[in-house]
Protein backbone atom coordinates (compact mmCIF):
# COMPACT_ATOMS: atom_id res chain seq x y z
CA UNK A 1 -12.18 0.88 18.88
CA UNK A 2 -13.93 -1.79 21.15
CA UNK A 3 -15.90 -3.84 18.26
CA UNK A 4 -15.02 -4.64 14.55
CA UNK A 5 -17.92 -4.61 12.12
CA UNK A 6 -17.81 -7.24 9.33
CA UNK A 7 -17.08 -4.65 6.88
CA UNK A 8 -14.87 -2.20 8.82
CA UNK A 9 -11.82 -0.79 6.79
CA UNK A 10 -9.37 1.33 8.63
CA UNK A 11 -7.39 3.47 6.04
CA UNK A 12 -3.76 4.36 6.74
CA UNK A 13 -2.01 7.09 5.27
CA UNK A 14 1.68 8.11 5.98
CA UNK A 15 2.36 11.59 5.65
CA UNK A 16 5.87 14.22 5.75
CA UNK A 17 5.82 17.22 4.38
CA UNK A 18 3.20 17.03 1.72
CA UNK A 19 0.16 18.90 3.45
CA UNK A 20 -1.08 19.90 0.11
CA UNK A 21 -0.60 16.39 -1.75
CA UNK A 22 -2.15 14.90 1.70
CA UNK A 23 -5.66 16.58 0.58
CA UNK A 24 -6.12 15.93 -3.06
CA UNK A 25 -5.31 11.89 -1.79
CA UNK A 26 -8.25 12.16 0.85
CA UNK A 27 -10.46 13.82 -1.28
CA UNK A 28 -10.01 10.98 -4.06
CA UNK A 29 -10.31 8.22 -1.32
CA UNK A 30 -13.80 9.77 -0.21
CA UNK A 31 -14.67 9.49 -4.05
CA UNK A 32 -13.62 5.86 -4.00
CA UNK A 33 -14.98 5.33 -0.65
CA UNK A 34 -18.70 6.17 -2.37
CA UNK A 35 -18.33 3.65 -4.50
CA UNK A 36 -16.93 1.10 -2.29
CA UNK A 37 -20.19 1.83 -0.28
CA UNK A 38 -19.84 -1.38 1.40
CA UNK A 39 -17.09 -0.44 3.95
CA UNK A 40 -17.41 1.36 6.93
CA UNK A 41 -14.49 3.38 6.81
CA UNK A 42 -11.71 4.86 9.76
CA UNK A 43 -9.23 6.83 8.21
CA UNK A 44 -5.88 7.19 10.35
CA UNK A 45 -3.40 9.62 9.31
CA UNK A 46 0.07 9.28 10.50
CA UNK A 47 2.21 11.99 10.55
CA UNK A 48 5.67 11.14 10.42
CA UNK A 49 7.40 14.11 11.41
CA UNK A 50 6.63 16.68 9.68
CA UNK A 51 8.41 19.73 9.96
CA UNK A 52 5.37 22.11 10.66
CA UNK A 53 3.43 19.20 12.94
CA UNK A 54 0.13 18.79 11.36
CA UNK A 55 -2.94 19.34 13.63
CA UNK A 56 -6.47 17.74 13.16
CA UNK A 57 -7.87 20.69 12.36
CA UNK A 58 -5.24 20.81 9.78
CA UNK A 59 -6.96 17.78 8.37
CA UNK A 60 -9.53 18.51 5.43
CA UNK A 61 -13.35 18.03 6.46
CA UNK A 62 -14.63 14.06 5.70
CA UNK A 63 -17.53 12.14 5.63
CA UNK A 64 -15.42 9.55 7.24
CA UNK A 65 -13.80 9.34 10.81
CA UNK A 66 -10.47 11.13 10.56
CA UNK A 67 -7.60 10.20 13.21
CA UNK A 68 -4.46 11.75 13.30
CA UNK A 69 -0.85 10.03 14.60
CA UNK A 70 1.60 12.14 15.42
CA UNK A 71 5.56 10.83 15.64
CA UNK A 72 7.33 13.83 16.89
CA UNK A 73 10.82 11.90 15.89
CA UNK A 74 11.02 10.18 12.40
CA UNK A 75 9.61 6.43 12.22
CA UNK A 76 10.15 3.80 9.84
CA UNK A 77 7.11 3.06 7.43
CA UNK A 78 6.64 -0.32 9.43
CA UNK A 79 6.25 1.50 12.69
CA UNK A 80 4.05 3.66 11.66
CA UNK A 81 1.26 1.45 9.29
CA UNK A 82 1.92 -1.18 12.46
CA UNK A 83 0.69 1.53 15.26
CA UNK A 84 -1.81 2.97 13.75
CA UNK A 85 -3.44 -0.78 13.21
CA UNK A 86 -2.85 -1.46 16.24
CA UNK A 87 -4.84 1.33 17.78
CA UNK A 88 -7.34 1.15 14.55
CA UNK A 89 -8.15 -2.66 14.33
CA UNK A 90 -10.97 -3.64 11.61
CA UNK A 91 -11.98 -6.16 9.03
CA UNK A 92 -10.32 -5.00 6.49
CA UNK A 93 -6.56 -2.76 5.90
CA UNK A 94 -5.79 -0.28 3.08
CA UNK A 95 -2.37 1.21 3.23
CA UNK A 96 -2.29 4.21 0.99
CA UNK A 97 0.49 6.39 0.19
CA UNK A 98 -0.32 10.36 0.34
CA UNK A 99 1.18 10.68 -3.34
CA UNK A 100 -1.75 8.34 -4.36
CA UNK A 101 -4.90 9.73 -5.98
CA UNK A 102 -7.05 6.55 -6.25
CA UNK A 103 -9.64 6.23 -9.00
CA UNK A 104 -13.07 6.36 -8.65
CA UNK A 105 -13.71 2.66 -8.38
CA UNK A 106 -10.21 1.22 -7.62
CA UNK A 107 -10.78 0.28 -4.04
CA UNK A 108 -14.25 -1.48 -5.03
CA UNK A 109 -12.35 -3.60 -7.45
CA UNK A 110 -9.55 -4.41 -5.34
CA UNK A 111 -12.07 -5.30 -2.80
CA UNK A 112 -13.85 -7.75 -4.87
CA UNK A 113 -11.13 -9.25 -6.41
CA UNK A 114 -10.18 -10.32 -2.80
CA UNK A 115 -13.95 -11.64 -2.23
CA UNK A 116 -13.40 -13.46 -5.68
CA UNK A 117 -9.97 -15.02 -5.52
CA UNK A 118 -9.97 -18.11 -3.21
CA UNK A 119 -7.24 -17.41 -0.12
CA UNK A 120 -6.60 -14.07 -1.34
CA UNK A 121 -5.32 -12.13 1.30
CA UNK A 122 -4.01 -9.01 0.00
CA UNK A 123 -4.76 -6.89 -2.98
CA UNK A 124 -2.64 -4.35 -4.92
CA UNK A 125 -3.59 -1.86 -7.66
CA UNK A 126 -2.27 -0.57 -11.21
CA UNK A 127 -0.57 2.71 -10.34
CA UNK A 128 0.56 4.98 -13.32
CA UNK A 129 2.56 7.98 -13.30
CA UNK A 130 1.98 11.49 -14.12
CA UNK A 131 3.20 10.76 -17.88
CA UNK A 132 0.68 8.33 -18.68
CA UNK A 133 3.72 5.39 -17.77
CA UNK A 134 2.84 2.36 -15.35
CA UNK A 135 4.54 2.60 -11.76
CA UNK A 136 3.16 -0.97 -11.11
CA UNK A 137 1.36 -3.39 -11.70
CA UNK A 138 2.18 -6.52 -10.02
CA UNK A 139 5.98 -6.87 -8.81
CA UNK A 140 7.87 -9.89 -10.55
CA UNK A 141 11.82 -11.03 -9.60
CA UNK A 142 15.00 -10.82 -11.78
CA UNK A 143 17.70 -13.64 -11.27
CA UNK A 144 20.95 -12.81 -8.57
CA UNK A 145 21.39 -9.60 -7.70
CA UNK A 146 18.23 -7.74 -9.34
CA UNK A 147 15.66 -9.36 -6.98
CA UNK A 148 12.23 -8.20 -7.04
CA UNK A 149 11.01 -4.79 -9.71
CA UNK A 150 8.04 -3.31 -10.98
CA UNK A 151 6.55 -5.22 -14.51
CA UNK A 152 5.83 -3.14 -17.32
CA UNK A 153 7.41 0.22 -15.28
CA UNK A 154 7.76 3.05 -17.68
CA UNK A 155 5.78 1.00 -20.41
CA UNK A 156 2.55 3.44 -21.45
CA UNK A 157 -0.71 2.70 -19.94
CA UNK A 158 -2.49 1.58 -22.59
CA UNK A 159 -0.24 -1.02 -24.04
CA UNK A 160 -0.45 -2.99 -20.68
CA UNK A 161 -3.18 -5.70 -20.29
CA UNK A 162 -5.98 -5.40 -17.73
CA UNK A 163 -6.54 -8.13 -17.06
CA UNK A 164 -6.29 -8.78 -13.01
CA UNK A 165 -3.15 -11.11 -12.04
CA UNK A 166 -1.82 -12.50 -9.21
CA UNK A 167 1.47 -12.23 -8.15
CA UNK A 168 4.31 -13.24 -5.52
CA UNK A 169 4.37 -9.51 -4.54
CA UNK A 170 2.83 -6.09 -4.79
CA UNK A 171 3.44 -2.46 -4.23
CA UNK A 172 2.55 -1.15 -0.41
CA UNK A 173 1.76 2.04 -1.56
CA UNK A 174 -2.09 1.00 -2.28
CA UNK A 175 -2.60 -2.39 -0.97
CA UNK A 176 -5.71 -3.99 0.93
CA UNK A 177 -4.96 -6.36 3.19
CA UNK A 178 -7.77 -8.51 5.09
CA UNK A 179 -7.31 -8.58 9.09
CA UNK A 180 -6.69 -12.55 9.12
CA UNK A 181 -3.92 -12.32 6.93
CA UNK A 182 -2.25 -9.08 8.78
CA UNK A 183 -2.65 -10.59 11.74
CA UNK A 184 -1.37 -14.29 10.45
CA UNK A 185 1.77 -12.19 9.50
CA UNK A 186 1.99 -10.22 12.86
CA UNK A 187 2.05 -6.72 10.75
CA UNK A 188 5.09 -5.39 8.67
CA UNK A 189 8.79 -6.34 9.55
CA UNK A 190 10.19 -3.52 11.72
CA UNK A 191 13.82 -4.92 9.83
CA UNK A 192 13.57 -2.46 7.11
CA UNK A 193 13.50 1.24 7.52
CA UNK A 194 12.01 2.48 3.84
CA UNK A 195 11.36 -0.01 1.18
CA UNK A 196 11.21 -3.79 0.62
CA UNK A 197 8.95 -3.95 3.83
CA UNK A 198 6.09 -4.27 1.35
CA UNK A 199 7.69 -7.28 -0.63
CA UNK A 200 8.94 -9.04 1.85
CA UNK A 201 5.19 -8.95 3.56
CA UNK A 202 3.77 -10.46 0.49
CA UNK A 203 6.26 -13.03 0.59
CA UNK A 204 5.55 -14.05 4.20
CA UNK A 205 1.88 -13.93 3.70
CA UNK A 206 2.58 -16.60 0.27
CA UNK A 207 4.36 -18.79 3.05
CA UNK A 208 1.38 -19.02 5.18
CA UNK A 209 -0.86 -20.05 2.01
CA UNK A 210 -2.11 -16.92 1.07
CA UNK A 211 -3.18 -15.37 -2.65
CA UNK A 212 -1.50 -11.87 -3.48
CA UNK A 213 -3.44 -10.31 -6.24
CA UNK A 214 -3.31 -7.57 -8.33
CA UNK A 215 -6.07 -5.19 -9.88
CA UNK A 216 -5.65 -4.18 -12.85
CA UNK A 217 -8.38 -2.91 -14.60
CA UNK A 218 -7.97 1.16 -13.15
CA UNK A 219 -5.10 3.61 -13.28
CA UNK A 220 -4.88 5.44 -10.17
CA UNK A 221 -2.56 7.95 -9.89
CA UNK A 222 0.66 7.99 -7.79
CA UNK A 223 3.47 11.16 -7.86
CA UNK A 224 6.05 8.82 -6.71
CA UNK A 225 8.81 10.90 -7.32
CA UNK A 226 7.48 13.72 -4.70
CA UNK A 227 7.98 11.06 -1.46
CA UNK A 228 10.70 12.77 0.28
CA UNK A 229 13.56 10.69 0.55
CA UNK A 230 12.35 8.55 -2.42
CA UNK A 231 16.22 8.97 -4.35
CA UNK A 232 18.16 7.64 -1.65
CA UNK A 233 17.82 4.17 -1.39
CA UNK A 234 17.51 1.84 1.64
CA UNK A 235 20.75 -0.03 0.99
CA UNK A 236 20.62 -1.88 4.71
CA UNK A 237 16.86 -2.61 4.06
CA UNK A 238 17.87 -4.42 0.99
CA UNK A 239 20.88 -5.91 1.97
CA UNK A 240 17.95 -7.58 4.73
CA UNK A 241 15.79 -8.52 1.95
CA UNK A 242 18.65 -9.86 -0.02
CA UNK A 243 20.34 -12.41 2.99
CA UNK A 244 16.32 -13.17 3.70
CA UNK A 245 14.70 -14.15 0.73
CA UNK A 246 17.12 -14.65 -2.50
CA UNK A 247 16.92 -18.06 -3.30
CA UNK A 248 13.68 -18.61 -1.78
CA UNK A 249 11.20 -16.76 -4.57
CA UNK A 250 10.94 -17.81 -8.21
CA UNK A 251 12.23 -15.87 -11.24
CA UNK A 252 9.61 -14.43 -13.16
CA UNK A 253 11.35 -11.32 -14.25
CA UNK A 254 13.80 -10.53 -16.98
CA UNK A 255 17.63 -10.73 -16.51
């Protein structure tokens, strides 16, 4: 990609061994993508070793570019979201997990949340889980040892505020990043190997002066459970994020 247009977004979507999950979260981003008309979209797939590789013709048809990444030998999720940006460079970054089903106008509002909110540099979005539960919206920090957690996690939908917030982090697994602050940061950390990558970005980008906001007013959809690998956490990753940054955020969380 030689030139990046003013309103350029280039879409990146991790993938392993959900082929089927893959399509219902590209057919939801084209949905989201119509009414977010003002983006010109590039959607890069990365496919991080999947057992049966997936080919682009495996891909489902789009009214938007398609690319496809293939990492024969696992990667972490740093690697991959930082190569594909680096061969997809644009105005704009959305990093979007394949267990996500974005609603219809989620992007839009993330979008002009960022436009709205002076030195905002990176947006997040209210995710809820199949049972009607929030996943996240916003990310706030316990005291010692708990560090950083979802708010309201587990709390029904509709007993959680709408109201937009910002935020010292959010979630990675929908987040819209402009290209200044990405490239500010330098990309993701290649220190952690699954998880905490996503925090500790926000935290860097807060460093440098810029906003992290969250928006709040949709529920998209996000089968977190169904990430492969999702039970076993990344106790070295944390350990990182621990020796890093406790200490160095403020408690806004319970204890």
């Amino acid at each position: 990609m030689d030139t990046v247009s003013a309103s350029g977004l280039t879409i990146v979507i991790p993938t392993k061994d959900l082929a089927g999950m893959l399509q219902y979260c590209l057919e939801h981003l084209q949905r989201a993508l119509t009414v977010a008309s003002q983006f010109e979209p590039c959607v890069v797939v990365v496919d991080n070793a999947t057992e049966i590789p997936l080919l682009e013709k495996d891909l489902p048809s789009s009214s938007s570019p398609v690319h496809l990444i293939r990492f024969d030998i696992p990667a972490s999720f740093a690697e991959a979201i930082n190569m594909a940006i680096r061969r997809y460079p644009n105005a704009y970054y959305l990093l979007l997990n394949d267990n996500v089903l974005l609603a219809e106008s989620a992007l839009a509002d993330m979008q002009r949340l960022l436009e709205e909110s002076p030195n905002a540099g990176l947006c997040g979005t209210r995710l809820i889980s199949p049972d009607g539960t929030i996943q996240h919206a916003g990310v706030v920090f316990g005291p010692g040892a708990i560090g950083p957690y979802h708010a309201s996690r587990g709390q029904p939908s509709a007993l959680v505020s709408r109201l937009n917030g910002e935020f010292q982090a959010v979630t990675g697994a929908c987040l819209l990043i402009r290209q200044s602050t990405w490239d500010d940061l330098g990309g993701l950390s290649g220190e952690f190997a699954f998880g905490l990558e996503d925090i500790d970005f926000c935290l860097r980008a807060r460093q440098k002066g810029w906003r992290v906001c969250c928006s709040c007013h949709t529920d998209s959809l996000h089968f977190e459970s169904m990430t492969p690998s999702r039970d076993k956490p990344d106790t070295r990753g944390r350990r990182v994020f621990m020796n890093t940054w406790r200490g160095r955020y403020a408690i806004d969380g319970q204890g």
